[in-house]
N, C-alpha and C. Protein backbone atom coordinates (compact mmCIF):
# COMPACT_ATOMS: atom_id res chain seq x y z
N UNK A 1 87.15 -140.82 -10.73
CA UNK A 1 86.56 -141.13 -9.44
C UNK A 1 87.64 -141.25 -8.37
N UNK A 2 89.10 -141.79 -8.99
CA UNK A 2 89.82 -141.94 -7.85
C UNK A 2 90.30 -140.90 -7.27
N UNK A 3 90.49 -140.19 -8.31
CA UNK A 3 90.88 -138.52 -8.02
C UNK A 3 90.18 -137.69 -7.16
N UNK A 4 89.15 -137.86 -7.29
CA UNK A 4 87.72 -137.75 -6.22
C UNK A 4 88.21 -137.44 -4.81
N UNK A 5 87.80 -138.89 -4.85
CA UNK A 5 88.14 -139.59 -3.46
C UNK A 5 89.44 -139.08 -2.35
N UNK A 6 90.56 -139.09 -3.56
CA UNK A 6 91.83 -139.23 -2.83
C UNK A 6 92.06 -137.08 -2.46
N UNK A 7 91.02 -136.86 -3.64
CA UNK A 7 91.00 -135.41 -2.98
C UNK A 7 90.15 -134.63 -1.76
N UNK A 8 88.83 -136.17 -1.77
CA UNK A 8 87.98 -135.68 -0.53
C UNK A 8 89.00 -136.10 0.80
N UNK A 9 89.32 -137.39 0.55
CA UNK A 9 90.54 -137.63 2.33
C UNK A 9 91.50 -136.74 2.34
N UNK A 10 92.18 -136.20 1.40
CA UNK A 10 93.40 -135.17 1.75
C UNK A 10 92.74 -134.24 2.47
N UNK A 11 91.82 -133.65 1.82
CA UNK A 11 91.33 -132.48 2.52
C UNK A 11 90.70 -132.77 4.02
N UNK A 12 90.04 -133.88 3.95
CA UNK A 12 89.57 -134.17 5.38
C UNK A 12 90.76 -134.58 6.48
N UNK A 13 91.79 -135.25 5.75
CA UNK A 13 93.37 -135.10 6.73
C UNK A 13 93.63 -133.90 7.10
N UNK A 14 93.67 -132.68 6.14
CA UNK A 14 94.29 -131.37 6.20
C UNK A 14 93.39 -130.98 7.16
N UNK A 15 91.54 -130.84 7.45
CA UNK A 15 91.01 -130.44 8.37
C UNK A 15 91.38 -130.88 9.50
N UNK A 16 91.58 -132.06 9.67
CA UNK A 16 92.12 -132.66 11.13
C UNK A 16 93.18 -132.44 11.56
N UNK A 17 93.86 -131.84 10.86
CA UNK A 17 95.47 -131.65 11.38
C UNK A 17 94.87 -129.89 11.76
N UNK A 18 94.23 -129.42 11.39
CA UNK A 18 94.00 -127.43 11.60
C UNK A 18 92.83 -127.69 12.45
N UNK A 19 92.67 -128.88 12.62
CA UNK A 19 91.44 -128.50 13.93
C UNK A 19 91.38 -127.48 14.89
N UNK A 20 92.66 -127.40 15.78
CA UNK A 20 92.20 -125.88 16.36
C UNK A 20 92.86 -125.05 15.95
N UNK A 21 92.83 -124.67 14.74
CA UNK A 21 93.42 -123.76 14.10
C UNK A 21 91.68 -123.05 13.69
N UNK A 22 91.75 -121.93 13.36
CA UNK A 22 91.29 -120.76 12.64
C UNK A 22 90.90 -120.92 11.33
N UNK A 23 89.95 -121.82 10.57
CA UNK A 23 89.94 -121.97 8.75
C UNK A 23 88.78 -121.46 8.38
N UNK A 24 89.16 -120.71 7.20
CA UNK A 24 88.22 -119.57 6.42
C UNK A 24 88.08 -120.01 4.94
N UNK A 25 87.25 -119.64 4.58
CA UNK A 25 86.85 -119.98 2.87
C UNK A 25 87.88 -119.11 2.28
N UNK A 26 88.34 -119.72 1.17
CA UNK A 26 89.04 -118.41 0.31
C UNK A 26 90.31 -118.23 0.69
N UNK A 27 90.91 -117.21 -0.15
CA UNK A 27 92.73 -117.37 0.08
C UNK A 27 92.89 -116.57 1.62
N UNK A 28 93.65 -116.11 1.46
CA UNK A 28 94.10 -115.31 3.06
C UNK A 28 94.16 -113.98 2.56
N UNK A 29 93.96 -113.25 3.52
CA UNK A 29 93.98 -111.99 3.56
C UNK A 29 95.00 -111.05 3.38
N UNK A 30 95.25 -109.46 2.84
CA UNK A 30 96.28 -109.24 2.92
C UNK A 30 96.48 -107.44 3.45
N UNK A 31 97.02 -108.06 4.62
CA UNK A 31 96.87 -107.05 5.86
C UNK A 31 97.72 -106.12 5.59
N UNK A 32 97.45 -104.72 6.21
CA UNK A 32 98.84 -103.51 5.78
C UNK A 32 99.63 -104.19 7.15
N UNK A 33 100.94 -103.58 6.69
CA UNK A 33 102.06 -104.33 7.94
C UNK A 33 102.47 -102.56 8.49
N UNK A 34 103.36 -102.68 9.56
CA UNK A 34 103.49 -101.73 10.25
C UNK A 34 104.60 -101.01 9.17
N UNK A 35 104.43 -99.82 8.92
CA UNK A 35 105.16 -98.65 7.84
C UNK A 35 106.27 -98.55 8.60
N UNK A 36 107.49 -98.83 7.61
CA UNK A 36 109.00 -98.14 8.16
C UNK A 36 109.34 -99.27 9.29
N UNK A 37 109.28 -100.38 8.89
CA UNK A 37 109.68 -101.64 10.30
C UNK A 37 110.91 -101.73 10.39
N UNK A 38 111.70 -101.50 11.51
CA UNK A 38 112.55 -101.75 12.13
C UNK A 38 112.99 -102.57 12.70
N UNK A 39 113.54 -103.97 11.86
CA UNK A 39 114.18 -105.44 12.77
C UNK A 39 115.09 -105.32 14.09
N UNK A 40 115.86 -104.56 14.07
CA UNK A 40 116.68 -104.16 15.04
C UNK A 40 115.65 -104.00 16.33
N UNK A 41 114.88 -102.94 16.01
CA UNK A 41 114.37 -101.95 17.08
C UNK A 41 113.10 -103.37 17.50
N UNK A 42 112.93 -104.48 16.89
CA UNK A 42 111.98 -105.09 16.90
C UNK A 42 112.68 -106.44 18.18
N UNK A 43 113.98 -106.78 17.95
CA UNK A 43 114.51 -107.56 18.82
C UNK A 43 114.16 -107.74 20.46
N UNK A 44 114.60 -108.96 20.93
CA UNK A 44 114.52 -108.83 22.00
C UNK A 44 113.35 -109.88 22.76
N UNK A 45 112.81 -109.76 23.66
CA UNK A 45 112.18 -110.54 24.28
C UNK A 45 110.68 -110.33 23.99
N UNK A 46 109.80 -111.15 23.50
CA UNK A 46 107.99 -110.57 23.43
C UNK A 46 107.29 -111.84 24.54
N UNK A 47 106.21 -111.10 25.05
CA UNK A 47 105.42 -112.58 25.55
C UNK A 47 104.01 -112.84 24.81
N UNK A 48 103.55 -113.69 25.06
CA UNK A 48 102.11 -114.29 24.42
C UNK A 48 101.00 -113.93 25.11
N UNK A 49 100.64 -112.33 24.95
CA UNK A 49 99.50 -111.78 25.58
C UNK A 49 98.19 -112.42 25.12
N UNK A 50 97.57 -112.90 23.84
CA UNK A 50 96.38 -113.44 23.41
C UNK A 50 96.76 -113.75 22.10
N UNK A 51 95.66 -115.14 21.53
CA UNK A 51 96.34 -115.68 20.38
C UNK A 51 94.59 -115.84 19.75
N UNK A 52 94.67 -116.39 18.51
CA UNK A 52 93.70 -117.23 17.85
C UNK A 52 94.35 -118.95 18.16
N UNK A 53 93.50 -119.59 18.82
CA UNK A 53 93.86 -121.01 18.80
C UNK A 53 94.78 -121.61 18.13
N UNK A 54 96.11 -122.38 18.53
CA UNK A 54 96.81 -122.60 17.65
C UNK A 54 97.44 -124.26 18.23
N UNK A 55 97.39 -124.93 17.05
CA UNK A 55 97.94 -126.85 17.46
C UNK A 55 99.26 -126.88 17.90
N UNK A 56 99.95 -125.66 17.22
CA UNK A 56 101.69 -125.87 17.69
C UNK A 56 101.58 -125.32 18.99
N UNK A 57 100.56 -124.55 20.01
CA UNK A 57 101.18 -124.03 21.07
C UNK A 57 99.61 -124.36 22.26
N UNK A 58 100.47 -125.19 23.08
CA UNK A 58 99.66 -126.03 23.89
C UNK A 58 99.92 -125.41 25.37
N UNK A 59 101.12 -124.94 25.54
CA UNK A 59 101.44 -124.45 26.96
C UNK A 59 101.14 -123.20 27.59
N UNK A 60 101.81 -122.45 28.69
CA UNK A 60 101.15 -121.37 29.32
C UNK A 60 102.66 -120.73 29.00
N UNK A 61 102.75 -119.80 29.36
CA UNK A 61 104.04 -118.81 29.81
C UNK A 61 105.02 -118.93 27.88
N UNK A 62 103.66 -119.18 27.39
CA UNK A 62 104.84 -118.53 25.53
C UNK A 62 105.39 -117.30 25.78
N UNK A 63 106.60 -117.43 25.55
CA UNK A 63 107.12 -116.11 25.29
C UNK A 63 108.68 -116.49 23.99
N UNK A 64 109.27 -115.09 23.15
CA UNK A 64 109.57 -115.70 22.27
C UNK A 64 111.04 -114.45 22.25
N UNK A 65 112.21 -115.05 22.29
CA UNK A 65 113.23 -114.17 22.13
C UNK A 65 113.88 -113.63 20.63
N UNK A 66 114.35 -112.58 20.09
CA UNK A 66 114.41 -112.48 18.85
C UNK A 66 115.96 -111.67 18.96
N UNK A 67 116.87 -112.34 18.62
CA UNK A 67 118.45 -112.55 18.64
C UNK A 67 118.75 -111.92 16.64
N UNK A 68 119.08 -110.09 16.76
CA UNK A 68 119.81 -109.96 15.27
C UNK A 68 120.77 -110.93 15.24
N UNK A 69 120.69 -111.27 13.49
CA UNK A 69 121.69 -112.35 12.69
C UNK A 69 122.49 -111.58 12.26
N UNK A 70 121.42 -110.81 11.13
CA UNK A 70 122.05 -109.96 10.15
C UNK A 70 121.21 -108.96 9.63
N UNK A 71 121.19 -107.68 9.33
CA UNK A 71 120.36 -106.63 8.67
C UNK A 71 118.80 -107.25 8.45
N UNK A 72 119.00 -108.63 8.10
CA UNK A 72 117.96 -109.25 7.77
C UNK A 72 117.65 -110.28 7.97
N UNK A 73 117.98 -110.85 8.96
CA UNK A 73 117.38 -112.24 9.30
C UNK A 73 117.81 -112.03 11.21
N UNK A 74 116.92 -112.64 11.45
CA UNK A 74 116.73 -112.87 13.45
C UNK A 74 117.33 -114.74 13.75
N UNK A 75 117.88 -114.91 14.89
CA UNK A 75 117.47 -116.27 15.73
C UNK A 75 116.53 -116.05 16.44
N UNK A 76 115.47 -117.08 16.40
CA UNK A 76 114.11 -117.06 17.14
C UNK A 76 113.87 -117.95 17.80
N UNK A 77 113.89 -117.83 19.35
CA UNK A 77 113.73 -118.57 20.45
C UNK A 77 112.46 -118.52 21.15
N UNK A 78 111.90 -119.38 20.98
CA UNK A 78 110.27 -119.81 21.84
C UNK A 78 110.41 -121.06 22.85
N UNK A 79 109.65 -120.50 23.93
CA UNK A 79 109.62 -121.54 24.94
C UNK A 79 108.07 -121.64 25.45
N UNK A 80 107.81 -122.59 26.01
CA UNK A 80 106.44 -122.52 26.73
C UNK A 80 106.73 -123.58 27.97
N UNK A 81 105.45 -123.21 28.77
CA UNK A 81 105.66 -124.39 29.84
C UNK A 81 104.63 -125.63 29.27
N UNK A 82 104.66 -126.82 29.36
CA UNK A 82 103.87 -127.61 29.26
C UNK A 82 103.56 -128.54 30.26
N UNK A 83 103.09 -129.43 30.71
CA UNK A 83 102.78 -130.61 31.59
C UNK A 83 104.03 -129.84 32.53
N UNK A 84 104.42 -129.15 32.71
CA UNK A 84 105.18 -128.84 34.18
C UNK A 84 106.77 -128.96 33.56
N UNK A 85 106.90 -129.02 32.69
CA UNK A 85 108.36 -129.02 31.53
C UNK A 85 107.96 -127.47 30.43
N UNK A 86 109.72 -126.75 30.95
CA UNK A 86 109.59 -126.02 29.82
C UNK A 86 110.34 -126.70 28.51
N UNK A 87 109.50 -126.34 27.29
CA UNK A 87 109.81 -126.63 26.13
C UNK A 87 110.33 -125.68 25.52
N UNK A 88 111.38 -126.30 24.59
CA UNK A 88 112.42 -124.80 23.92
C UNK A 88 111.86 -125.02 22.63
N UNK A 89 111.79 -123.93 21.46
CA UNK A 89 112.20 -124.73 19.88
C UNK A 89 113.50 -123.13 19.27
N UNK A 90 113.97 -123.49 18.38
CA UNK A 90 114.48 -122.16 18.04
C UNK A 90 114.69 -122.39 16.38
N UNK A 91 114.79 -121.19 15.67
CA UNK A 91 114.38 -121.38 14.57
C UNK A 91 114.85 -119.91 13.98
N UNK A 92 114.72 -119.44 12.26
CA UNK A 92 115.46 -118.22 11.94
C UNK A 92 113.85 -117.15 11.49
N UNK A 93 113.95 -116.04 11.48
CA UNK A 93 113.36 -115.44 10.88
C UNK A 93 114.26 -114.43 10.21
N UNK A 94 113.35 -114.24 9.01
CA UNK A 94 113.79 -113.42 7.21
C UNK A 94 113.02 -112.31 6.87
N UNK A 95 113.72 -111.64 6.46
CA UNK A 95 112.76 -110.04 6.19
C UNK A 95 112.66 -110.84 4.32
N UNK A 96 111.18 -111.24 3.82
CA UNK A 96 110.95 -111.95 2.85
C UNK A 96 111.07 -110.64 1.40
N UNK A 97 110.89 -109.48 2.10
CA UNK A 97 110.85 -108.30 1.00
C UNK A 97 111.76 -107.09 1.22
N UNK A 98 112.59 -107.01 0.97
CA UNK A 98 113.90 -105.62 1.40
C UNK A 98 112.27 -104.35 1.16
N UNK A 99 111.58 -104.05 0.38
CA UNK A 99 110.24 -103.20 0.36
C UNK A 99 109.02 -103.30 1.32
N UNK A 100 109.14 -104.57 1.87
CA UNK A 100 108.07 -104.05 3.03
C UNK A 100 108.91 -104.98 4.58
N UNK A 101 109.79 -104.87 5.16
CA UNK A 101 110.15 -105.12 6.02
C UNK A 101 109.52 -106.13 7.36
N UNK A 102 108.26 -105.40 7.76
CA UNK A 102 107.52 -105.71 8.50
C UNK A 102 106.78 -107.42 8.01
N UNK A 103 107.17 -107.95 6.80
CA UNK A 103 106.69 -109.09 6.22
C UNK A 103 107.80 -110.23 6.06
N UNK A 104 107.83 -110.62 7.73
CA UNK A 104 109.18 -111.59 8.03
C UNK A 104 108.05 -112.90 8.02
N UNK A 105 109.60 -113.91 7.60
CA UNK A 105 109.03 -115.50 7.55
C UNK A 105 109.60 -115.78 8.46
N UNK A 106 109.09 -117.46 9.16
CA UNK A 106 109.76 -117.73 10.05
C UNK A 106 110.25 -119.29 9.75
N UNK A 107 110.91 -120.08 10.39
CA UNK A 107 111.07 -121.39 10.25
C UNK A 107 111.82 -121.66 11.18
N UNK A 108 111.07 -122.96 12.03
CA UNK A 108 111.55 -123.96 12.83
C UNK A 108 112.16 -125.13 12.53
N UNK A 109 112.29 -125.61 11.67
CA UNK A 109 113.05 -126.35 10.48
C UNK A 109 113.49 -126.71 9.26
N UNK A 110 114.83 -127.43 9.46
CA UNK A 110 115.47 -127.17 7.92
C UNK A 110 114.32 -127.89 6.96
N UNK A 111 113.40 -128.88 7.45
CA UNK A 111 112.59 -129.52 6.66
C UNK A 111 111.41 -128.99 6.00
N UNK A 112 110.65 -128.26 7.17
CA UNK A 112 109.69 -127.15 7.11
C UNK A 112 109.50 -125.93 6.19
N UNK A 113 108.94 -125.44 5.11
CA UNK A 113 108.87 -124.43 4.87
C UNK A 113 109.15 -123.19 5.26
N UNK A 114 109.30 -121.35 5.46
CA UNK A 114 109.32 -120.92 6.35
C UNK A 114 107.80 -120.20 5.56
N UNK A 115 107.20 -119.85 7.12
CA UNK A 115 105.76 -119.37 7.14
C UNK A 115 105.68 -117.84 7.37
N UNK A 116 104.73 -117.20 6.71
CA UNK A 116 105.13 -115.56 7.22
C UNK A 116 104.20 -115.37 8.36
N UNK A 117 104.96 -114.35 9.01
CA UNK A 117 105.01 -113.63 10.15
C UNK A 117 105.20 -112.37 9.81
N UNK A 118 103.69 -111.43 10.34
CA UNK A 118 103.68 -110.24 9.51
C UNK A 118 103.46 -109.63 10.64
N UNK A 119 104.09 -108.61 10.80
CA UNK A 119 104.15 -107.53 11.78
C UNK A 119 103.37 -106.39 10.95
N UNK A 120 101.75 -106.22 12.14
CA UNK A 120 100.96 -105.50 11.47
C UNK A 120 100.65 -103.94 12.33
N UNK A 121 101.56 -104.19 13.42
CA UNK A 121 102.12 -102.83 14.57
C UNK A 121 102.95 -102.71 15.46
N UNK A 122 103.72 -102.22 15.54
CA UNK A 122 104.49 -102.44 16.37
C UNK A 122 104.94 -100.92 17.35
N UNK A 123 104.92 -101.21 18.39
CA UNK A 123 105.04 -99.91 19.14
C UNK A 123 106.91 -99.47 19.57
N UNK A 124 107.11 -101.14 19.30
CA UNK A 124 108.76 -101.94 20.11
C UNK A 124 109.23 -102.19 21.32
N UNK A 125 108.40 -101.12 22.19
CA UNK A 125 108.72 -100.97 23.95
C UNK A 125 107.69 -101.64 24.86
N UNK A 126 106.37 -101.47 23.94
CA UNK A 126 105.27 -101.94 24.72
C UNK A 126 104.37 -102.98 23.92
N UNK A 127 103.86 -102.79 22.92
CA UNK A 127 103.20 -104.31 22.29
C UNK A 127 103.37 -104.78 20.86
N UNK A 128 102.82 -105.32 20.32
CA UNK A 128 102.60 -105.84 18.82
C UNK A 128 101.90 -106.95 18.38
N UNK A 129 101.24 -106.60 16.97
CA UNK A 129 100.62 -107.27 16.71
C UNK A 129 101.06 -107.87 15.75
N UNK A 130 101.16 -109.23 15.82
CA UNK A 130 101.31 -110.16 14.46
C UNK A 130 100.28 -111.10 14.09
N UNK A 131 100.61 -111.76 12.47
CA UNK A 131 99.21 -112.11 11.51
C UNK A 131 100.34 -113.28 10.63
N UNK A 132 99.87 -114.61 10.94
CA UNK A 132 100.58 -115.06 10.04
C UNK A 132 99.47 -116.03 9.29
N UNK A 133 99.29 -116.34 7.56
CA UNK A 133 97.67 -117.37 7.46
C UNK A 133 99.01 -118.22 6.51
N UNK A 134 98.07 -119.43 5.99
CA UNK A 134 98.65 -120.46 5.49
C UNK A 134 97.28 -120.79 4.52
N UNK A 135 97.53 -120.79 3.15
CA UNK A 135 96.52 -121.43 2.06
C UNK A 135 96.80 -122.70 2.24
N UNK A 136 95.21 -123.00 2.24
CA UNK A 136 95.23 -124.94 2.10
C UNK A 136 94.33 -125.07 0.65
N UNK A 137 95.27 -125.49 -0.37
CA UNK A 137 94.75 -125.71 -1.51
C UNK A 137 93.94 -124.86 -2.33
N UNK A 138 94.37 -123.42 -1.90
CA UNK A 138 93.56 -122.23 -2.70
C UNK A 138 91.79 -122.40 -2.12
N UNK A 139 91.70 -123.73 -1.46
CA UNK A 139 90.44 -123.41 -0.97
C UNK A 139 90.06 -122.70 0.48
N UNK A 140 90.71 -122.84 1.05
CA UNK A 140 90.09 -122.11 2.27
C UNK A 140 91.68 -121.98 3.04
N UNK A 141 91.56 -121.16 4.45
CA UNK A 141 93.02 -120.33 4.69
C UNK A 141 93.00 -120.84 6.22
N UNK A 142 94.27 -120.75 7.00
CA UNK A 142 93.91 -120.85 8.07
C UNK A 142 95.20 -119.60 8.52
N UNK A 143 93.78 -118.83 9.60
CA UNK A 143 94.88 -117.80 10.64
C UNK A 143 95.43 -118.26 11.90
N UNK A 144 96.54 -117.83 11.72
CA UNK A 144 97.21 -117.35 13.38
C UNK A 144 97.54 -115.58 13.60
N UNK A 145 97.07 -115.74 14.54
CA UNK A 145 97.19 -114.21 15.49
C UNK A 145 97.79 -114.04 16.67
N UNK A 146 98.53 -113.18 16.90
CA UNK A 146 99.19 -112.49 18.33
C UNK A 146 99.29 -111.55 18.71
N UNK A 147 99.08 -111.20 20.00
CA UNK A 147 98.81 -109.91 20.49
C UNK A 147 100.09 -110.35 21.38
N UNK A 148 101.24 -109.18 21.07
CA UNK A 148 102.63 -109.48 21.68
C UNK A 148 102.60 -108.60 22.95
N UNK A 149 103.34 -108.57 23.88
CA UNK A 149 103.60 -107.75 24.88
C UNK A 149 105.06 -107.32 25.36
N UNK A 150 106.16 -106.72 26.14
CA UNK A 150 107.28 -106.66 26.43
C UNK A 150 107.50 -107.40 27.66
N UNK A 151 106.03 -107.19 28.41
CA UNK A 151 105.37 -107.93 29.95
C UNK A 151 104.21 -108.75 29.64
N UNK A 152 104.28 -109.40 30.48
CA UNK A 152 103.51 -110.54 30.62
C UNK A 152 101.70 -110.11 30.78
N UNK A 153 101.77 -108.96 31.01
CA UNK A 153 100.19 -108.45 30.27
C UNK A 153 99.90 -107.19 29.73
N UNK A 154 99.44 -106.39 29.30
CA UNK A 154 98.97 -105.80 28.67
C UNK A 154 97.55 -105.09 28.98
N UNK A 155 96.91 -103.77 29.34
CA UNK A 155 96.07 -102.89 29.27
C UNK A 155 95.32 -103.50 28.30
N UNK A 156 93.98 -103.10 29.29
CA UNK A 156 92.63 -104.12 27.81
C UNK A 156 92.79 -103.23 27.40
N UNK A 157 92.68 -101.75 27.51
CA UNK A 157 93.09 -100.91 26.23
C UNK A 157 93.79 -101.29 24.98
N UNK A 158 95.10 -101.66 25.50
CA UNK A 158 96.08 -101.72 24.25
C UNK A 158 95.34 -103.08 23.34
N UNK A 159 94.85 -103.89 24.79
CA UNK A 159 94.58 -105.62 23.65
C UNK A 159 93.36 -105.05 22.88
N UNK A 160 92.57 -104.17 23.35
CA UNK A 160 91.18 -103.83 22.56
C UNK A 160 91.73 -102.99 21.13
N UNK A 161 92.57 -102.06 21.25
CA UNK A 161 93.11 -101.50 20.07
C UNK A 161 94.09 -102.38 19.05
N UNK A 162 94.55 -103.82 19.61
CA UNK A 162 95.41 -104.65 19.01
C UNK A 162 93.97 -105.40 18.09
N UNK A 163 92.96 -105.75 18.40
CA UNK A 163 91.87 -106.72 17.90
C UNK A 163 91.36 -105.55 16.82
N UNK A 164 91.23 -104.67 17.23
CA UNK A 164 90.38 -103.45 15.88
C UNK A 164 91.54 -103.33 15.11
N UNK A 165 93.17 -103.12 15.08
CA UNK A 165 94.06 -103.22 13.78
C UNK A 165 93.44 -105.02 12.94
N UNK A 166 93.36 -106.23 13.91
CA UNK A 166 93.09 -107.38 13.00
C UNK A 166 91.99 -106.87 12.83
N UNK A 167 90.48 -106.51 12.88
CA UNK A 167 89.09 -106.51 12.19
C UNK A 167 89.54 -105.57 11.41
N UNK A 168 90.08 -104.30 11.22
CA UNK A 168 90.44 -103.16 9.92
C UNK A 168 90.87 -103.92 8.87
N UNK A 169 91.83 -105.08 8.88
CA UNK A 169 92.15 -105.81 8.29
C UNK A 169 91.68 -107.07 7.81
N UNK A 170 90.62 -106.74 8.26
CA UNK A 170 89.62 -108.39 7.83
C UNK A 170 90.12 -110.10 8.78
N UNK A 171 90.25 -109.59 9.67
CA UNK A 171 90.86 -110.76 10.19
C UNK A 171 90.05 -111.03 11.27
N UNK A 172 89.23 -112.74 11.48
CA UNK A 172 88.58 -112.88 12.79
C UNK A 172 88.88 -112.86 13.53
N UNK A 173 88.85 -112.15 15.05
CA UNK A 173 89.40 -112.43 16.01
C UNK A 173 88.25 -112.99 17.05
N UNK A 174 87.37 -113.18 16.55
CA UNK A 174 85.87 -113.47 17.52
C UNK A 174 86.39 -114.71 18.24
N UNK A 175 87.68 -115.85 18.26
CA UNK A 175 88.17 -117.26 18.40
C UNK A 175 89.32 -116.34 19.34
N UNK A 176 89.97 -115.17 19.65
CA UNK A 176 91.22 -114.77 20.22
C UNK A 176 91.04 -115.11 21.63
N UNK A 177 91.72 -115.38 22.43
CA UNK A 177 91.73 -115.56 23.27
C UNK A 177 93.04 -115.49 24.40
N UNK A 178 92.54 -114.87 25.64
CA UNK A 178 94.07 -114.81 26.66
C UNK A 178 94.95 -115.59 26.69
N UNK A 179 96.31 -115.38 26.50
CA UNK A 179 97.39 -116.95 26.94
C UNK A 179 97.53 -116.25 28.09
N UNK A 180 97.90 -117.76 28.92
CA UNK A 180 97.92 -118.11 29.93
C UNK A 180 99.81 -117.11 30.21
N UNK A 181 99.61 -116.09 30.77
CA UNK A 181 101.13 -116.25 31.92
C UNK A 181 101.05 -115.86 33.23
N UNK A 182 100.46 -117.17 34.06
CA UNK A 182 100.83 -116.83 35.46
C UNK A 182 101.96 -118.22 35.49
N UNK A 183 101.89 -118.37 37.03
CA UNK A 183 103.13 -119.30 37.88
C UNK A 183 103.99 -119.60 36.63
N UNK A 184 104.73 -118.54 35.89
CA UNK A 184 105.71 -118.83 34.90
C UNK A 184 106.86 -118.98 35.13
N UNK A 185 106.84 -118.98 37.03
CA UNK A 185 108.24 -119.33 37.23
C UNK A 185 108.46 -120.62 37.85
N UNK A 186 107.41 -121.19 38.06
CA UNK A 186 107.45 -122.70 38.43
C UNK A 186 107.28 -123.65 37.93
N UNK A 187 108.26 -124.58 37.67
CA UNK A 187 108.18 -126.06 36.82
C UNK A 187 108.52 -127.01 37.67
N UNK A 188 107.88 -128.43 37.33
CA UNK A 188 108.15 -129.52 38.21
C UNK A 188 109.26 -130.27 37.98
């Protein structure tokens, strides 16, 4: 019985912490990633054209810099604006498979796990799409999604062809929604 119990509150903690997160029955999905990925050619500056709801990112003007380490690993710089303060975090990303490239992890701390970050297209000059999910207890999954840009927006074309690579792939995007980048140059 205690076992019960202490497994119904974990899980009801774990829902409250993914509240606006994205959670699905069942493990996570497993998306084709972009063929022949190129870390190098992948560097550089992306912004936060549209996301699936996410608890770590509260501000407007996300955008995320990607600094080569080494053949295989990036420095990864994210900022957002929040309450009128930009916020920094920076953190490494890892090519997790020398065989599929496009299936980088990321981590914001030494404490933290690193989480994958799957590059599921990438054009390099003009957009991309990334897919990263997280299993909660083999029972149900939670997604994050991004529709990347080089500029701060993006052709509904391209965002309409970025949402049909996630549905080919089984991924909801019916929750995606615009991030915010206007007045990204003003802070208080």
């Amino acid at each position: 019985m205690e076992v019960q119990v202490c497994f119904v509150l974990s899980l009801v903690t774990v829902l409250f912490v993914v509240e606006a997160q994205v959670p699905h029955w069942g493990s996570c999905p497993e998306p084709s990633t972009q063929p022949a990925f190129n870390l190098k050619q992948f560097m550089g500056r992306w912004f936060e054209v549209a996301k699936l709801p996410a608890q770590f990112e509260k501000g407007r003007c996300i955008e995320t810099n990607f600094t080569l380490m080494t053949d295989t690993s990036a420095r990864v710089q994210s900022s957002e604006i929040l309450k009128g303060e930009v916020r920094r975090i920076e953190g490494t990303a890892v090519i997790e498979d020398q065989k599929n490239p496009a299936k980088l992890s990321i981590s914001f701390s030494y404490i933290l796990p690193y989480t994958p970050y799957w590059i599921l297209y990438t054009d390099y000059v003009h957009s991309a799409v990334v897919y990263s999910c997280t299993d909660i207890l083999r029972i149900f999954h939670v997604d994050f999604a991004w529709i990347l840009g080089r500029s701060r927006t993006l052709p509904e074309s391209t965002i309409q062809c970025a949402k049909e690579i996630f549905m080919k792939n089984r991924i909801d995007v019916s929750r995606m929604m615009a991030s915010s980048q206007s007045d990204c140059y003003r802070t208080t």
